[in-house]
C-alpha atoms as a PDB file:
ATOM      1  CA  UNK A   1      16.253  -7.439  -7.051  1.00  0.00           C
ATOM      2  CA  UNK A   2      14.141  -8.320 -10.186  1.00  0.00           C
ATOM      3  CA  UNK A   3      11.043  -5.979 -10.208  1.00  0.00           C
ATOM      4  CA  UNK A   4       7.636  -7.352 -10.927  1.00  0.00           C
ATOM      5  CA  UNK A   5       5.523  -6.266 -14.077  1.00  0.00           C
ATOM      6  CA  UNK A   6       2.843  -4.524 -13.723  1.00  0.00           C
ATOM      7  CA  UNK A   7       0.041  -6.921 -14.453  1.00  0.00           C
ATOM      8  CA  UNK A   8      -2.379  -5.700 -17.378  1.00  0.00           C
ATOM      9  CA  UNK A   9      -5.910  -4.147 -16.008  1.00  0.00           C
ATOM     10  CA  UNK A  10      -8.977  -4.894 -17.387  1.00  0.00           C
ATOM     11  CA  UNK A  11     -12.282  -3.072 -16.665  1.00  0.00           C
ATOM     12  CA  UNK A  12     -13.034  -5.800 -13.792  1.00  0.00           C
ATOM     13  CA  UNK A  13      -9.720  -5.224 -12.505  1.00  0.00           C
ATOM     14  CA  UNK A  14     -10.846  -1.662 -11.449  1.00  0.00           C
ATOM     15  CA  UNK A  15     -10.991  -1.053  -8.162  1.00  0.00           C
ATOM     16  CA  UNK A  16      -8.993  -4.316  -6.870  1.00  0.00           C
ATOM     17  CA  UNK A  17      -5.526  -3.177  -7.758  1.00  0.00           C
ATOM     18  CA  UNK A  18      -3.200  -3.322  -4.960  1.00  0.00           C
ATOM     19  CA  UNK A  19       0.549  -1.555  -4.377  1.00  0.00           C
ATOM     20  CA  UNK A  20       2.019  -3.340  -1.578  1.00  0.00           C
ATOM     21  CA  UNK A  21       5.196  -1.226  -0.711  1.00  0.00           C
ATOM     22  CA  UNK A  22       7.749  -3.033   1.538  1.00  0.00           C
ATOM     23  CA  UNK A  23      11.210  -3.489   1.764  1.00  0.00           C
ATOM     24  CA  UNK A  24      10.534  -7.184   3.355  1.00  0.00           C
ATOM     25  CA  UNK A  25       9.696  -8.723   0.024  1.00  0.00           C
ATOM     26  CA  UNK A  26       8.869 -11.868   1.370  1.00  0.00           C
ATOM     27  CA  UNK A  27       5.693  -9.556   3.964  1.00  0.00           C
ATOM     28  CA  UNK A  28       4.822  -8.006   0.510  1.00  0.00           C
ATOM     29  CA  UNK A  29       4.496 -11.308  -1.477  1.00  0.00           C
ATOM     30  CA  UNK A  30       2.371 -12.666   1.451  1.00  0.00           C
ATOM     31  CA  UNK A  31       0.186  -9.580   1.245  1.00  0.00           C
ATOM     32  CA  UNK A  32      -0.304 -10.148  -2.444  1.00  0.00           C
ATOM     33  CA  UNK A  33      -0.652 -13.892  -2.536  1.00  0.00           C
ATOM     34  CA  UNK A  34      -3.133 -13.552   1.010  1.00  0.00           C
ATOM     35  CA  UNK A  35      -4.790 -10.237  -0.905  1.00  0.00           C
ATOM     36  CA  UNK A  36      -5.259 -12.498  -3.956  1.00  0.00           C
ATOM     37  CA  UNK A  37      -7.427 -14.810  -2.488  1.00  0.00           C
ATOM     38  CA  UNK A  38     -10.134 -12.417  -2.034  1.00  0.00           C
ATOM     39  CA  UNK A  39      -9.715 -11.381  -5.807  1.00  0.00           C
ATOM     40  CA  UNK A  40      -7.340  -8.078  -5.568  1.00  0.00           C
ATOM     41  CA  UNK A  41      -4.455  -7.827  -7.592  1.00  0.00           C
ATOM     42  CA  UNK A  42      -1.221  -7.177  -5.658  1.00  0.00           C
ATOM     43  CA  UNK A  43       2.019  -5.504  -7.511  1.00  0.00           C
ATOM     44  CA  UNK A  44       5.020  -4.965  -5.175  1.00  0.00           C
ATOM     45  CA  UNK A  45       7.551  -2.270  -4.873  1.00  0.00           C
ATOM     46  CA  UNK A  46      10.298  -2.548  -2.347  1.00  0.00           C
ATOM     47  CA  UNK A  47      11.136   1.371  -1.649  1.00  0.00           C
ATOM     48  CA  UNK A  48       8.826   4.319  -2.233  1.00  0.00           C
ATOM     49  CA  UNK A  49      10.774   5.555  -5.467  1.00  0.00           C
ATOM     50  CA  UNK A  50      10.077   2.548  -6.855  1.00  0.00           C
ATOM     51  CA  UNK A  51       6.178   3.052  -5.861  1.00  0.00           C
ATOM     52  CA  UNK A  52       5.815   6.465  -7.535  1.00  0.00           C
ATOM     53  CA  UNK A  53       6.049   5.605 -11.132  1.00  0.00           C
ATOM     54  CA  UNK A  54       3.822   2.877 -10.488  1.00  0.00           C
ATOM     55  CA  UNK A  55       1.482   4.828  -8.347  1.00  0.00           C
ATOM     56  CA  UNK A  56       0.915   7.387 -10.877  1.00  0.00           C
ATOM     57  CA  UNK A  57       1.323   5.380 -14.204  1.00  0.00           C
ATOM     58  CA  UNK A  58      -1.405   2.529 -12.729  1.00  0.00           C
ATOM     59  CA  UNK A  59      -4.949   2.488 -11.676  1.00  0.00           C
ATOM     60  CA  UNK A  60      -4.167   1.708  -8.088  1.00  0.00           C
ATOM     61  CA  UNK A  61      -6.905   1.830  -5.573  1.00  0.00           C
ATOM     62  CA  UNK A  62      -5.099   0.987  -2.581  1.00  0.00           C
ATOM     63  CA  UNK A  63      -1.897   1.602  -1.180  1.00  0.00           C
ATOM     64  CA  UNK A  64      -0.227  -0.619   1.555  1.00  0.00           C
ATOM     65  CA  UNK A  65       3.200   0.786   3.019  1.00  0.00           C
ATOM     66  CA  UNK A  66       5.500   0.290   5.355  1.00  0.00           C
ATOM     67  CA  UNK A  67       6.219   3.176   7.085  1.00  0.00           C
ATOM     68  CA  UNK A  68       9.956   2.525   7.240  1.00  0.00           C
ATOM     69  CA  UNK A  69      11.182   1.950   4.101  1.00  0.00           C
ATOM     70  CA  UNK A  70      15.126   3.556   1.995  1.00  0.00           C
ATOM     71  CA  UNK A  71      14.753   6.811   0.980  1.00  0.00           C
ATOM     72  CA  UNK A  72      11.394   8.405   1.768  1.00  0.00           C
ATOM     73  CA  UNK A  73       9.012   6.905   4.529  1.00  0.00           C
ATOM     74  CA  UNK A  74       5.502   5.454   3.896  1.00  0.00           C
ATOM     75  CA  UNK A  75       4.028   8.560   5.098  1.00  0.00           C
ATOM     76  CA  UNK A  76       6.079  10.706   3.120  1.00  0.00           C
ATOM     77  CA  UNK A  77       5.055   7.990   0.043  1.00  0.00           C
ATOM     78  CA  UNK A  78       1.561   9.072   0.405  1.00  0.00           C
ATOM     79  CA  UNK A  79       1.953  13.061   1.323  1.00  0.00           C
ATOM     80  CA  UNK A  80       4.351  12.893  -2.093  1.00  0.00           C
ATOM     81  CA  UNK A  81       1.864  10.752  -4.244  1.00  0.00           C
ATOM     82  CA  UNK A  82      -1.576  12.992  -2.543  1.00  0.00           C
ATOM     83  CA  UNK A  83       0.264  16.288  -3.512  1.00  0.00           C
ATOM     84  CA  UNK A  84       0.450  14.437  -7.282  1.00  0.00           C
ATOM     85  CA  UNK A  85      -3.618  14.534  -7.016  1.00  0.00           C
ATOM     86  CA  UNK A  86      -3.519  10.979  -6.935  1.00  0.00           C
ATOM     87  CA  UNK A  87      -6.780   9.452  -5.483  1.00  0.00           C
ATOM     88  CA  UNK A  88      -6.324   6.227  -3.384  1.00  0.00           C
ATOM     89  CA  UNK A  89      -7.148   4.362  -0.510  1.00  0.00           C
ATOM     90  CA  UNK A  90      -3.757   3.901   2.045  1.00  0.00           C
ATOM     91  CA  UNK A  91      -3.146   1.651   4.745  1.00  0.00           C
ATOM     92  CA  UNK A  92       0.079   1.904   6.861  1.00  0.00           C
ATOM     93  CA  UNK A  93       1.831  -1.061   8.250  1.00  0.00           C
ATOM     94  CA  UNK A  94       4.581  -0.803  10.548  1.00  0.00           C
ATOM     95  CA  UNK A  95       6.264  -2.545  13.933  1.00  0.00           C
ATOM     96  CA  UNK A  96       6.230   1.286  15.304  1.00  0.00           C
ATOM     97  CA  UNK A  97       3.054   2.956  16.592  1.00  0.00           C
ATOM     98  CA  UNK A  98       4.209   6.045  18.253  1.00  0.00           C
ATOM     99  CA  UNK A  99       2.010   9.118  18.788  1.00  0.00           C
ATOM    100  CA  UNK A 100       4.088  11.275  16.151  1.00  0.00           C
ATOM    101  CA  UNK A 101       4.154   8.492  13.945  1.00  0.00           C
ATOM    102  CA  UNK A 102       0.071   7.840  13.919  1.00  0.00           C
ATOM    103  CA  UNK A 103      -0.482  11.716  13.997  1.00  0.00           C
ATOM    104  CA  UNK A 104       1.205  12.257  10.421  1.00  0.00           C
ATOM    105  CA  UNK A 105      -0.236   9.360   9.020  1.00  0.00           C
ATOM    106  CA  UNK A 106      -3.473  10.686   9.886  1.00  0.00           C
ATOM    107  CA  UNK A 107      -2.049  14.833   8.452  1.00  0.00           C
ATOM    108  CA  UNK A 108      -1.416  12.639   5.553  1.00  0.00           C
ATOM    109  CA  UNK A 109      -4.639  11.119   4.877  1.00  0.00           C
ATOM    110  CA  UNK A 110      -3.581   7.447   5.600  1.00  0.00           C
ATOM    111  CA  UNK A 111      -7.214   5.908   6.132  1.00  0.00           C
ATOM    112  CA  UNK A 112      -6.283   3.141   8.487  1.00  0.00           C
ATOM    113  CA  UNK A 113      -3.429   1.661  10.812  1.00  0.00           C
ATOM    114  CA  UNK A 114      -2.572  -2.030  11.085  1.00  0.00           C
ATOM    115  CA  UNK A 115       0.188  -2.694  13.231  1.00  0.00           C
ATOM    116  CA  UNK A 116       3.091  -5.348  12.567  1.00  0.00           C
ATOM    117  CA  UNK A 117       2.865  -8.355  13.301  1.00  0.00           C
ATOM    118  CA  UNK A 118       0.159  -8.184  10.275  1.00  0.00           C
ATOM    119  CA  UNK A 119      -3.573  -9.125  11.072  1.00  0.00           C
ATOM    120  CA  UNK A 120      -4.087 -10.652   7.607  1.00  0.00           C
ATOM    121  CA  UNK A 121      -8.280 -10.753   8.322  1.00  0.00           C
ATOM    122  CA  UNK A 122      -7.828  -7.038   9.758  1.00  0.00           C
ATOM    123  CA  UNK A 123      -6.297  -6.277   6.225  1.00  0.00           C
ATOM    124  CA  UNK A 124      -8.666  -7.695   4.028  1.00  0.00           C
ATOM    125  CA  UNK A 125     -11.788  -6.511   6.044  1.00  0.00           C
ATOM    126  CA  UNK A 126     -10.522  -3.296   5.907  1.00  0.00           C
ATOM    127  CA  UNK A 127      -9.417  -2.800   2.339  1.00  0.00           C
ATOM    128  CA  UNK A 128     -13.213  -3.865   1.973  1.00  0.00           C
ATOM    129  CA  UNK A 129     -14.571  -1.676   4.122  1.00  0.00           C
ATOM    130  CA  UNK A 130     -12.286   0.909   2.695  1.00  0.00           C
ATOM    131  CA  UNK A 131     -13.561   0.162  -0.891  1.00  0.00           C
ATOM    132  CA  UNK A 132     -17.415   0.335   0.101  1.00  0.00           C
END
C-alpha cells in the first residue's frame, strides 16, 4: 500500500490535524475527505505501527482508530502513544461495543465512542466539541 505524506502544518493548521487509523482505507479516506469539509486535515495510517511515528513526529490533535486493527489494537494505540506523553484528543470507532471493550477505552483515556456503521455528523460534532 502506498503511504500518504504527511501534509505540511502551518500555524492555522494547529489544532485541525487529524490521524485517521484504519485498516479499511477506503472508511479512512471517507473520514478524511468528510473531516475535510469542515476544515481538518486528515492523514491516514492503516495499522497502529504505522500511526506511532506519525503520532509522535506530527502535531496531531485528534486521533480516530479502529479498535481492531494488525498488530496492536486501537486501544492499545492510544495506552502506547499516552505512555509517550503525547497529548491528544481520541475517538474509537469500531463494529464491536462490548462492556470490556468500552471499559479499556475509557482506562485508556479514549474521550468518546462512535460505533460502526459511522455517524459522520456524530463525528464531526464531536471532534468539535472535543476541541472546545
Amino acid at each position: 500500500m502506498e503511504k500518504m505524506a504527511a501534509p505540511e502544518v502551518s500555524n492555522s493548521d494547529r489544532g485541525r490535524r487529524v490521524l485517521i487509523v484504519d485498516d479499511n482505507v477506503a472508511l479512512a479516506e471517507n473520514i478524511a475527505e468528510i473531516l475535510a469539509l469542515t476544515g481538518y486535515i486528515g492523514e491516514i495510517a492503516a495499522s497502529a505501527e504505522e500511526a506511532i511515528p506519525r503520532a509522535l513526529s506530527g502535531n496531531i490533535t485528534f486521533i480516530i482508530t479502529d479498535f481492531r486493527l494488525p498488530g496492536l489494537n486501537g486501544v492499545q494505540l492510544i495506552q502506547r502513544l499516552r505512555g509517550q506523553g503525547r497529548d491528544f484528543h481520541a475517538v474509537l470507532i469500531s463494529a464491536y461495543s462490548d462492556e470490556g471493550t468500552l471499559s479499556a477505552a475509557r482506562d485508556a483515556g479514549v474521550d468518546d465512542f462512535i460505533p460502526k456503521p459511522l455517524d459522520f455528523a456524530r463525528l464531526t460534532e464531536t471532534l468539535g466539541r472535543l476541541a472546545s
